[in-house]
N, C-alpha and C. Protein backbone atom coordinates (compact mmCIF):
# COMPACT_ATOMS: atom_id res chain seq x y z
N UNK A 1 0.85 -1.17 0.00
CA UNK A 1 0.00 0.00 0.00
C UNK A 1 0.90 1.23 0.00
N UNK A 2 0.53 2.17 -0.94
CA UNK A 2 1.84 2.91 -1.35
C UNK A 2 0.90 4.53 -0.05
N UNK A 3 1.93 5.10 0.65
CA UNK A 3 1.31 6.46 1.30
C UNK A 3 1.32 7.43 0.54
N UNK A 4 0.18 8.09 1.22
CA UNK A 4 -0.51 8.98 0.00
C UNK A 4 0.45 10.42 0.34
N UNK A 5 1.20 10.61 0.87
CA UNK A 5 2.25 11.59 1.22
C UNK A 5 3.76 11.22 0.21
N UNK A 6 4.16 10.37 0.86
CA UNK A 6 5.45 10.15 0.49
C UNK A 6 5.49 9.01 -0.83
N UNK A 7 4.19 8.47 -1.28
CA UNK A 7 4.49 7.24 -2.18
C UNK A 7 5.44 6.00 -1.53
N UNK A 8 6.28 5.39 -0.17
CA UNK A 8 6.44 4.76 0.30
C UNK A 8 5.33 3.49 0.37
N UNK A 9 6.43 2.38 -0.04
CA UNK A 9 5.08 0.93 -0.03
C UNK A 9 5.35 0.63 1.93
N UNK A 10 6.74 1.19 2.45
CA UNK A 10 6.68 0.61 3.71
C UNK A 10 5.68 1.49 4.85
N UNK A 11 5.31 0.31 5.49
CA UNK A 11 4.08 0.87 6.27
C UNK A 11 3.33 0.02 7.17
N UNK A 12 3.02 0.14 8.38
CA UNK A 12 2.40 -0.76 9.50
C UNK A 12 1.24 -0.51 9.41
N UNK A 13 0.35 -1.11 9.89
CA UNK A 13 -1.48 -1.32 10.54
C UNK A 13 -1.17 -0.79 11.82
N UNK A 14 -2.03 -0.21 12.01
CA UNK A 14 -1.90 -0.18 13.62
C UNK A 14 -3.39 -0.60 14.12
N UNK A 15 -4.52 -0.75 13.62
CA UNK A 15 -5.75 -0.64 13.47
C UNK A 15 -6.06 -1.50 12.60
N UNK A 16 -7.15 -2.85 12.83
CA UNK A 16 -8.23 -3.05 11.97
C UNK A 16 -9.57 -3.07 12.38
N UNK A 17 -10.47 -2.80 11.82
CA UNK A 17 -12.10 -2.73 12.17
C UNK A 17 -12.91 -3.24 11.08
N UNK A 18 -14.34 -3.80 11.31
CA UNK A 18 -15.15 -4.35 9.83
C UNK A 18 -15.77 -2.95 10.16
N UNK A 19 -16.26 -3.21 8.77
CA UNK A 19 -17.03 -2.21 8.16
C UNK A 19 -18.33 -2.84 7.14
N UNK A 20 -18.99 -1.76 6.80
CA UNK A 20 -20.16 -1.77 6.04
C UNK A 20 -20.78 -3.25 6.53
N UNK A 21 -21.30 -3.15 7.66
CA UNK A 21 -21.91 -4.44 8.47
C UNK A 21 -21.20 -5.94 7.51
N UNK A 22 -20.28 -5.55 7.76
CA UNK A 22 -18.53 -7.10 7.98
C UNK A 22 -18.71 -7.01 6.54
N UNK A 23 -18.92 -6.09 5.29
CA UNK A 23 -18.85 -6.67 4.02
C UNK A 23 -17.35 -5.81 3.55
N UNK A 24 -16.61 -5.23 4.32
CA UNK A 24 -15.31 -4.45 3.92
C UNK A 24 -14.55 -4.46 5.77
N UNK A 25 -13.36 -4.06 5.16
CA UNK A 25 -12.42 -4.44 6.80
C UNK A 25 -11.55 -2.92 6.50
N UNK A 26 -11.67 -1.78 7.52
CA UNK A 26 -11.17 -0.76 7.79
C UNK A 26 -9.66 -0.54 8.22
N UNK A 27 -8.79 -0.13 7.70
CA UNK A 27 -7.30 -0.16 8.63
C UNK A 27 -6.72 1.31 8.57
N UNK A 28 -6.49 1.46 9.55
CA UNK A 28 -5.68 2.35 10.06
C UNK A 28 -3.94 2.64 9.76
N UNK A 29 -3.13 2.89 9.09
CA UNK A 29 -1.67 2.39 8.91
C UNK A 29 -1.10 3.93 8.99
N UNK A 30 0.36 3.54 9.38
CA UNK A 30 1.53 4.50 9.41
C UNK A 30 2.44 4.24 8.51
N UNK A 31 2.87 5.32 7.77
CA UNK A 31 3.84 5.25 6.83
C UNK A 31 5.21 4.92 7.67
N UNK A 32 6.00 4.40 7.68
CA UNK A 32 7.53 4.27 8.77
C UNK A 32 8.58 5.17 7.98
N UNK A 33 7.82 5.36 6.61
CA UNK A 33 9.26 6.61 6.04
C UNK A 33 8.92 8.07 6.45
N UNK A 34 7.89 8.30 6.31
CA UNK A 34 7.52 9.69 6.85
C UNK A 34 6.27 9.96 7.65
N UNK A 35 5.96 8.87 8.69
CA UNK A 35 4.84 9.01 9.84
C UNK A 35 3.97 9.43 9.30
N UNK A 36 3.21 9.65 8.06
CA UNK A 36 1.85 9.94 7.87
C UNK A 36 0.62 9.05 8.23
N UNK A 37 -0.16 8.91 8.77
CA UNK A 37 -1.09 8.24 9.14
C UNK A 37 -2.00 8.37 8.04
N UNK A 38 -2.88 7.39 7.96
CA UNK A 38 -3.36 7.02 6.64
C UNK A 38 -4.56 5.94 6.83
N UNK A 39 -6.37 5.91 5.97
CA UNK A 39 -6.67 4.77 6.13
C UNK A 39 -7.23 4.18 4.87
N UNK A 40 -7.09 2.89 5.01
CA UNK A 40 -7.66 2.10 3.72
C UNK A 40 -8.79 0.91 4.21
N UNK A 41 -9.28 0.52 2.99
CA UNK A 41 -10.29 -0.31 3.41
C UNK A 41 -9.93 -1.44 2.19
N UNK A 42 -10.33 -2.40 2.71
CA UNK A 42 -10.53 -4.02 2.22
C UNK A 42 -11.53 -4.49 2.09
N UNK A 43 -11.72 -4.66 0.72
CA UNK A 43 -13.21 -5.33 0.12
C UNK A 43 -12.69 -6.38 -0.66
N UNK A 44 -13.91 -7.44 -0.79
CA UNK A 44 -13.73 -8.81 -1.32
C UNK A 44 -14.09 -7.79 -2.78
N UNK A 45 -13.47 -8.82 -3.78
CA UNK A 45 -13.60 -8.63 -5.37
C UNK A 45 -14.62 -9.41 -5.99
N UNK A 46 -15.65 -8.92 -6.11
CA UNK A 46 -16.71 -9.82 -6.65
C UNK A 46 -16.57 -8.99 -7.87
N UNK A 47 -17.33 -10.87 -8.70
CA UNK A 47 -17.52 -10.43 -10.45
C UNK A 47 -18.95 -9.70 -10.40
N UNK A 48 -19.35 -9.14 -10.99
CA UNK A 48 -20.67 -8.39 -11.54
C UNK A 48 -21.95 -9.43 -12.16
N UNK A 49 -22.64 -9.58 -11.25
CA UNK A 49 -23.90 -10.47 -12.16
C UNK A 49 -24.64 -9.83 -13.40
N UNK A 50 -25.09 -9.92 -14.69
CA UNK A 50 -25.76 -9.83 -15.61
C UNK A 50 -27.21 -10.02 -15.33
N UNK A 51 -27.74 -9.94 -15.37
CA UNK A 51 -29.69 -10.07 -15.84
C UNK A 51 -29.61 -10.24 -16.74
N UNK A 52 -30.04 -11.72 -17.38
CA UNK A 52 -30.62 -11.73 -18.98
C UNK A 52 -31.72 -11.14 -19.15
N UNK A 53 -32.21 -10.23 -19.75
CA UNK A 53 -33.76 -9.46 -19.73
C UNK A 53 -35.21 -10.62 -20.81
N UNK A 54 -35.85 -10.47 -20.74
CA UNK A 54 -36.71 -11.46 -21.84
C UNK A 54 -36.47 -10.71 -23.22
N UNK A 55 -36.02 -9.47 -23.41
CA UNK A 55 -35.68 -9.11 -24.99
C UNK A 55 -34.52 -9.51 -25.59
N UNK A 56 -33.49 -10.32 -24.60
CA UNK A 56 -32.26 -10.47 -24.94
C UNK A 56 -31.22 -9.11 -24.34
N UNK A 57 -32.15 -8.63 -23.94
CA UNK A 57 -30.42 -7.24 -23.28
C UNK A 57 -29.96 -7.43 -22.17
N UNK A 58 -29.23 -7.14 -21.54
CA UNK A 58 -28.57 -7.52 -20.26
C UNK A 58 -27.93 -6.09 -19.11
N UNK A 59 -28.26 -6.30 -18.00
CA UNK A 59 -27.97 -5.27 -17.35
C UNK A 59 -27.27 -5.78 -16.35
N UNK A 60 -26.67 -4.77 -15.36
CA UNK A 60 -26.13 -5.59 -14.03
C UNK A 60 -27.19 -5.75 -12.81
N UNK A 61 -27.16 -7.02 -11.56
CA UNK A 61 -27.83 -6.89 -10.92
C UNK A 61 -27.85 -5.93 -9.85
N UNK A 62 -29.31 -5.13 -9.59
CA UNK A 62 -29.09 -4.14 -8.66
C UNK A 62 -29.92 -4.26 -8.05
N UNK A 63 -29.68 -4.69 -6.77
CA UNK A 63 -30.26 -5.26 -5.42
C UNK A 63 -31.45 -4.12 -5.67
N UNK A 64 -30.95 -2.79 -5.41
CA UNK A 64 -32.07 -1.37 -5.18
C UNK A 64 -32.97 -1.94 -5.95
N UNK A 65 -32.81 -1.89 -7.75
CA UNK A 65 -34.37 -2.11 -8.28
C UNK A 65 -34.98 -3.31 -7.56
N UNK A 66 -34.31 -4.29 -7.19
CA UNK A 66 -35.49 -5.74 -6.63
C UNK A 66 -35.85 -5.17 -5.63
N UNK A 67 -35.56 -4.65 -4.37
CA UNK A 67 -35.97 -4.10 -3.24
C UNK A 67 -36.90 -3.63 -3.67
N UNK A 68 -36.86 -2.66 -4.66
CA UNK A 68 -38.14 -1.10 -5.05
C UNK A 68 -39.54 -2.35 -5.45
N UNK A 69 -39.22 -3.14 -6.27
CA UNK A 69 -40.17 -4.06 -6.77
C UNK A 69 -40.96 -5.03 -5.79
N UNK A 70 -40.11 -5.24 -4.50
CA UNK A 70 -40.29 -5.95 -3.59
C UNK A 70 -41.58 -5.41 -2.54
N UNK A 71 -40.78 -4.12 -2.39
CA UNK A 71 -41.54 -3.46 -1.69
C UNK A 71 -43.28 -3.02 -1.92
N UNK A 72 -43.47 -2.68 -3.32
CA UNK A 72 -44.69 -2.14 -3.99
C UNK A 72 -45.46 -3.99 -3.50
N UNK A 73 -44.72 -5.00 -3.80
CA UNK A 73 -45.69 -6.22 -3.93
C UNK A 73 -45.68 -6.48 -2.17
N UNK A 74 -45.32 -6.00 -1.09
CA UNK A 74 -45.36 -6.06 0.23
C UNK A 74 -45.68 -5.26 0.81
N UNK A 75 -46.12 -3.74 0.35
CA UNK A 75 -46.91 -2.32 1.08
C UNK A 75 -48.13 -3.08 2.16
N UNK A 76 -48.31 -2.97 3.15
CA UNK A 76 -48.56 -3.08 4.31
C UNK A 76 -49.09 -3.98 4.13
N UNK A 77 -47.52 -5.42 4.09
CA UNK A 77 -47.56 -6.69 4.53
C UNK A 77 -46.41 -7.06 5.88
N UNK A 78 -46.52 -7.62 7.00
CA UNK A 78 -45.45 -7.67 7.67
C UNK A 78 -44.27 -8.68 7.01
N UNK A 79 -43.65 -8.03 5.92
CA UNK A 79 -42.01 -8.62 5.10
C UNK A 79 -41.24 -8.02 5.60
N UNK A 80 -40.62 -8.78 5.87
CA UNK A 80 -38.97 -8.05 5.53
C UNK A 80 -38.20 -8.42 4.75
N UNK A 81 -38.50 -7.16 3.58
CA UNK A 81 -38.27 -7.47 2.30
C UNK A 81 -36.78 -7.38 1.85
N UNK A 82 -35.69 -6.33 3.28
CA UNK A 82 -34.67 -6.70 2.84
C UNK A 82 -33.95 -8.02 3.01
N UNK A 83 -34.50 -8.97 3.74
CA UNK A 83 -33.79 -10.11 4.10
C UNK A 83 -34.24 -10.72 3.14
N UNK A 84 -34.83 -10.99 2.30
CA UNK A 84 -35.07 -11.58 0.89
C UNK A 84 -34.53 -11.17 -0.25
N UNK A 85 -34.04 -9.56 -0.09
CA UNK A 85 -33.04 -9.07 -1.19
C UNK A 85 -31.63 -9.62 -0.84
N UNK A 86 -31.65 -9.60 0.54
CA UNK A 86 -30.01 -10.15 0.93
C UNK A 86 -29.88 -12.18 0.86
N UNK A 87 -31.14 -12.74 0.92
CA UNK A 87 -31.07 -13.93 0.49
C UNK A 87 -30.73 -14.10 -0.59
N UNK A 88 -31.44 -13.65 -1.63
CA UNK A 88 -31.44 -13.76 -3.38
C UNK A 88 -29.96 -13.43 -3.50
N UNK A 89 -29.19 -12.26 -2.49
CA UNK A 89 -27.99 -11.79 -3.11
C UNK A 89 -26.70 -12.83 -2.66
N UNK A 90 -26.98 -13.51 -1.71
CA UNK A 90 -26.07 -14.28 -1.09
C UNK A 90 -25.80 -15.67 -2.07
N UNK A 91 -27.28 -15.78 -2.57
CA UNK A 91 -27.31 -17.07 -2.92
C UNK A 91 -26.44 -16.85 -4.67
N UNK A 92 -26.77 -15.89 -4.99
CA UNK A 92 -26.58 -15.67 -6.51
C UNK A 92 -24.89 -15.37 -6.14
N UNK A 93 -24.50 -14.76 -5.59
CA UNK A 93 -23.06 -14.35 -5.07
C UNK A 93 -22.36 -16.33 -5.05
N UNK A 94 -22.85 -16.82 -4.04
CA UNK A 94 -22.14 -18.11 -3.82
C UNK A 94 -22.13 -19.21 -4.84
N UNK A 95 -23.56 -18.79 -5.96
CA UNK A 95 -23.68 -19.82 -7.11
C UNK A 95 -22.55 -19.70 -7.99
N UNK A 96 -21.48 -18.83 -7.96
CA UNK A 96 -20.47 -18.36 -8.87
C UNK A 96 -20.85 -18.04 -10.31
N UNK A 97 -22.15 -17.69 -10.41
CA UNK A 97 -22.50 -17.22 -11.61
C UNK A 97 -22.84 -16.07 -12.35
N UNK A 98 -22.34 -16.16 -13.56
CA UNK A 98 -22.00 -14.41 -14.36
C UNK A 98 -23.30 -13.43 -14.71
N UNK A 99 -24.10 -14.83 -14.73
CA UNK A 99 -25.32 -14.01 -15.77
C UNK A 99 -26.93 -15.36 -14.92
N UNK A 100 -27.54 -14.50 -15.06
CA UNK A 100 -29.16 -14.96 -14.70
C UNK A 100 -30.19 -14.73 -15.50
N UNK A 101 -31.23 -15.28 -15.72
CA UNK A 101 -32.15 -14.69 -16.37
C UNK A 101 -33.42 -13.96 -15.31
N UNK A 102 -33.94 -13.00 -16.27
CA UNK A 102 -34.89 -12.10 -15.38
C UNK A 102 -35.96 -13.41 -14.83
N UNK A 103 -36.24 -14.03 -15.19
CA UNK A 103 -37.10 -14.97 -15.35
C UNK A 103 -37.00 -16.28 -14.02
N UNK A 104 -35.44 -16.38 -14.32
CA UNK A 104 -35.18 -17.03 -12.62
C UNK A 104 -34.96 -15.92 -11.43
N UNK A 105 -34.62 -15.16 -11.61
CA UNK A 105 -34.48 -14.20 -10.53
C UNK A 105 -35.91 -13.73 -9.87
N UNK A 106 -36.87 -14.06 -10.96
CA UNK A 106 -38.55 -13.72 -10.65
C UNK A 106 -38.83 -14.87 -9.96
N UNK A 107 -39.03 -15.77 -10.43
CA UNK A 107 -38.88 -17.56 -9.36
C UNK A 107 -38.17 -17.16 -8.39
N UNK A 108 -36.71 -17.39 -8.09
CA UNK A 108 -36.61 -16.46 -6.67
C UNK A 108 -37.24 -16.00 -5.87
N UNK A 109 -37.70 -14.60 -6.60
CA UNK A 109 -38.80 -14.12 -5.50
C UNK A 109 -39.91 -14.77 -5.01
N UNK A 110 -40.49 -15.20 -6.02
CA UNK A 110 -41.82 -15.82 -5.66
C UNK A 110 -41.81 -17.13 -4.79
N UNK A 111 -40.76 -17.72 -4.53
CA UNK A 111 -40.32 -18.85 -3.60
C UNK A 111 -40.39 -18.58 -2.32
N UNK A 112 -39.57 -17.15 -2.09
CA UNK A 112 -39.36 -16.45 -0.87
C UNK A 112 -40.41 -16.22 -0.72
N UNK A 113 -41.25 -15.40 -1.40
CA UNK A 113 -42.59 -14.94 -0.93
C UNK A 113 -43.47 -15.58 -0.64
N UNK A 114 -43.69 -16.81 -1.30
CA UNK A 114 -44.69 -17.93 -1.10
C UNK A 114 -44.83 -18.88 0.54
N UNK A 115 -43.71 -18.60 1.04
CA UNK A 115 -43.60 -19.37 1.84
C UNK A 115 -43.51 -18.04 3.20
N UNK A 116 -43.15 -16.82 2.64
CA UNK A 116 -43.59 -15.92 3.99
C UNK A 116 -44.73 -14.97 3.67
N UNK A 117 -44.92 -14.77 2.99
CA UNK A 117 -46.54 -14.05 2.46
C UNK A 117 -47.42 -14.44 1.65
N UNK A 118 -48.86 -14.73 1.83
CA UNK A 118 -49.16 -15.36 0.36
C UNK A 118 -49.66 -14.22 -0.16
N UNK A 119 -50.31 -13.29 0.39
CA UNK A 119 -50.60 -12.02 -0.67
C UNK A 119 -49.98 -10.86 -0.86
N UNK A 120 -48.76 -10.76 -0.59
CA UNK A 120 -47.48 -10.26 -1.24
C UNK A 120 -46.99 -11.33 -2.55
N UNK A 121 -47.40 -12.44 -2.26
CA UNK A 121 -46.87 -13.45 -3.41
C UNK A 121 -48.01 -13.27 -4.62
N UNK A 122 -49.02 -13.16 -4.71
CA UNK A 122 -49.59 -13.27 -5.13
C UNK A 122 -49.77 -11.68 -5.98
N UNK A 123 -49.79 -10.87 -5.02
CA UNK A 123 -49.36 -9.03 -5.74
C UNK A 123 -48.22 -9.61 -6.75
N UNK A 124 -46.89 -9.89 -6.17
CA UNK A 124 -45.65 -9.93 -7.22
C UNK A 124 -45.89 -10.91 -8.15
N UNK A 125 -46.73 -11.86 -7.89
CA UNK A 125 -47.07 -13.15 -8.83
C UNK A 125 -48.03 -11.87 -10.47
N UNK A 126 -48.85 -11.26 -9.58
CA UNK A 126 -49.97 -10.61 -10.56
C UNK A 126 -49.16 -9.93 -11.92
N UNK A 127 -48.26 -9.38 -10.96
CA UNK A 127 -47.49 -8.02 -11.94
C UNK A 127 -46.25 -9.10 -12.97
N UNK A 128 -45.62 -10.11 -11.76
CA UNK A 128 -44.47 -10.43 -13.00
C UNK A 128 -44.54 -11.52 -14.05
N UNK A 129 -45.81 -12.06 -13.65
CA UNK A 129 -46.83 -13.44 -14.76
C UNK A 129 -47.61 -12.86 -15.68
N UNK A 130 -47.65 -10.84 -15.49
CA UNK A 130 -48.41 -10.31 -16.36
C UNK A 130 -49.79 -11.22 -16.38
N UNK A 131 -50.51 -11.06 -15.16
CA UNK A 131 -52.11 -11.73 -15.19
C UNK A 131 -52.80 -11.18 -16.32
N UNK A 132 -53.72 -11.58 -17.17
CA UNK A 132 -54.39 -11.48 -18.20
C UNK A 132 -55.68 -10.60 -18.01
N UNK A 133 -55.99 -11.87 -16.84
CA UNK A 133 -57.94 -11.74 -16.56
C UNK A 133 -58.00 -12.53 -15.31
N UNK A 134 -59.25 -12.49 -14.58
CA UNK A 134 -59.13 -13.08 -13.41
C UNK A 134 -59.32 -14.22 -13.23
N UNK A 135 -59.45 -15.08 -14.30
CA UNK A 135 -59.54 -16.65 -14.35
C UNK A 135 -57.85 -17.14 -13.80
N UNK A 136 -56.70 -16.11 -14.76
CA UNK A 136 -55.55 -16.51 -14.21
C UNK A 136 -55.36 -16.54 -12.85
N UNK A 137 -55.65 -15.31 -12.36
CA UNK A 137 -55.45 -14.97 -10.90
C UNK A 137 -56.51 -15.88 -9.99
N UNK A 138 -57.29 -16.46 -10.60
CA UNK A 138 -57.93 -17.63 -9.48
C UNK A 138 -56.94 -18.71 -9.66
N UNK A 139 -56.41 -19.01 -10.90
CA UNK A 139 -55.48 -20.26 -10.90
C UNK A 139 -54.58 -20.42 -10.31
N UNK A 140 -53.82 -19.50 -9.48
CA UNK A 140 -53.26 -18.99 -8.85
C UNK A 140 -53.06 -18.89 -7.55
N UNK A 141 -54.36 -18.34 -7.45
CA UNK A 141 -54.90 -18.42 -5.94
C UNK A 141 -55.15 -20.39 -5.68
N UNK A 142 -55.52 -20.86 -6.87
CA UNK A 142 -56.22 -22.33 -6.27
C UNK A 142 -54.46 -22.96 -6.23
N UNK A 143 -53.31 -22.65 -6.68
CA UNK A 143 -52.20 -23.56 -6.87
C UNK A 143 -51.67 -23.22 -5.27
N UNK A 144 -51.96 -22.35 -4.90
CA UNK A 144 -51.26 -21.85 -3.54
C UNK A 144 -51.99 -22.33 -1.85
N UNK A 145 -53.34 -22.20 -2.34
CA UNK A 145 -54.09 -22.96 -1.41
C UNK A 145 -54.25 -24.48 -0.86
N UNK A 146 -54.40 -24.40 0.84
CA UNK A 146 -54.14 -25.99 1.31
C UNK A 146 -55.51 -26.69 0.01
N UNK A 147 -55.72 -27.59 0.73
CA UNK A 147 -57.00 -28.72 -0.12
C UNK A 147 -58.28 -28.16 0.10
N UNK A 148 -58.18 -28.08 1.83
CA UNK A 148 -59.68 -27.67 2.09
C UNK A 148 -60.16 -26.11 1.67
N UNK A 149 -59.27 -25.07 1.57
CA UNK A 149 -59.41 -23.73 0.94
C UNK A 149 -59.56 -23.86 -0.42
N UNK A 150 -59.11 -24.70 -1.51
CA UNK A 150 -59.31 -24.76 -2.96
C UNK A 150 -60.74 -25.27 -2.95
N UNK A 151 -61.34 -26.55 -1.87
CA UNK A 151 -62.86 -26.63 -2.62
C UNK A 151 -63.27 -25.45 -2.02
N UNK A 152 -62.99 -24.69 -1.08
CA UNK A 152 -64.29 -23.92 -0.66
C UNK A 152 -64.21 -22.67 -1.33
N UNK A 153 -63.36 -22.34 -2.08
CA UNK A 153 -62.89 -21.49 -2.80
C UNK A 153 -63.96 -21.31 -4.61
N UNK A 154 -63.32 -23.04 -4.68
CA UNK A 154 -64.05 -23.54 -6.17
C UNK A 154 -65.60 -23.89 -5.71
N UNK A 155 -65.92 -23.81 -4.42
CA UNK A 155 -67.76 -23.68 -4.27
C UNK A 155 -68.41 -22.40 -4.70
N UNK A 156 -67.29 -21.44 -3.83
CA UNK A 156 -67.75 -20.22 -3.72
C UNK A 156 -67.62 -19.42 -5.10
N UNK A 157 -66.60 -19.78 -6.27
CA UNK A 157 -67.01 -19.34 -7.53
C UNK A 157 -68.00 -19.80 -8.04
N UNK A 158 -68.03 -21.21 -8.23
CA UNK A 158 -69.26 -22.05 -8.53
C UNK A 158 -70.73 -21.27 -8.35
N UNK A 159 -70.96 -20.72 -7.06
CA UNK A 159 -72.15 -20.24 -6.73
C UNK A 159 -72.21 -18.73 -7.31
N UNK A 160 -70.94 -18.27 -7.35
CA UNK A 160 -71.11 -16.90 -7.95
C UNK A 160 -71.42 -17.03 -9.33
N UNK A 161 -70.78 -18.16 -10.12
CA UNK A 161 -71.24 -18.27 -11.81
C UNK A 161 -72.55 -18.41 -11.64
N UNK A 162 -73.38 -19.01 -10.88
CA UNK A 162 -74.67 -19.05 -11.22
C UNK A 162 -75.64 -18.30 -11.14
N UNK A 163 -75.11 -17.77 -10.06
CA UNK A 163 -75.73 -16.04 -9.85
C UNK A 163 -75.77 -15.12 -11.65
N UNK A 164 -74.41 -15.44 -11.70
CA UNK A 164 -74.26 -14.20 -12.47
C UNK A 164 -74.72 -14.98 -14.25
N UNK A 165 -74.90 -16.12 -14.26
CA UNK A 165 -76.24 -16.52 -15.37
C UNK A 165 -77.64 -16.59 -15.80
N UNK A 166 -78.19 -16.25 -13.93
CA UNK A 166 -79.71 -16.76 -13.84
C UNK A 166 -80.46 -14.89 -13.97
């Protein structure tokens, strides 16, 4: 580490600390050629993930937009939607992989969500399955439901179609 005074590579730590909640390591150092005190930080080198987009273009992944997206499909649901941005990011980080498609990264979510919200899952399900009409969004609703909620579910349309024929 060259000092930002003298350009000298010789130089002690006197100090280390984590930083950015343990994702970088803080140090403190002295130059030994001309005592300038000095600090640097230590970050791991990660490669950059890609998003394959469904048009074929590709962007980098940015936690912020999934959060922003996360959030609109969880508005006053009890999520905590950043521990699902930091799941998705851990996991995609450790898979050692360059590139994703928008398409699995949407599965992702909806995994997480399914199993801690169902109507946050079902908001993000609406918007990123692009629902049609509400036949989809019952299909939906019936794939997610235990046994006994799908018949009473498929009664209770049942009785509404007939209503709305007679």
């Amino acid at each position: 580490m060259k000092c930002p005074a003298c350009a000298s590579t010789d130089n002690k730590v006197l100090d280390s600390r984590s930083a950015d909640d343990d994702k970088s390591i803080k140090r403190r150092r002295e130059c030994l050629h001309c005592g300038k005190r000095f600090t640097t930080y230590e970050v791991i080198d990660t490669v950059p993930i890609s998003v394959v987009k469904k048009d074929g273009s590709r962007e980098f992944f940015d936690s912020h937009k999934l959060h922003g997206g996360l959030l609109k499909a969880c508005q006053k649901r009890p999520v905590d939607t950043q521990a699902i941005v930091d799941s998705i990011e851990r996991e995609l980080e450790s898979s050692l992989r360059t590139e994703i498609s928008s398409g699995e990264l949407g599965e992702m979510v909806m995994e997480r969500l399914r199993t801690t919200d169902e109507v946050a899952y079902v908001r993000f399900a609406s918007v990123y399955r692009e629902f049609k009409d509400a036949a989809t969004f019952m299909q939906e609703l019936l794939a997610i439901l235990p046994e006994e909620g799908r018949a009473s579910l498929q009664q209770a349309v049942g009785k509404r179609e007939k209503k709305t024929k007679a």
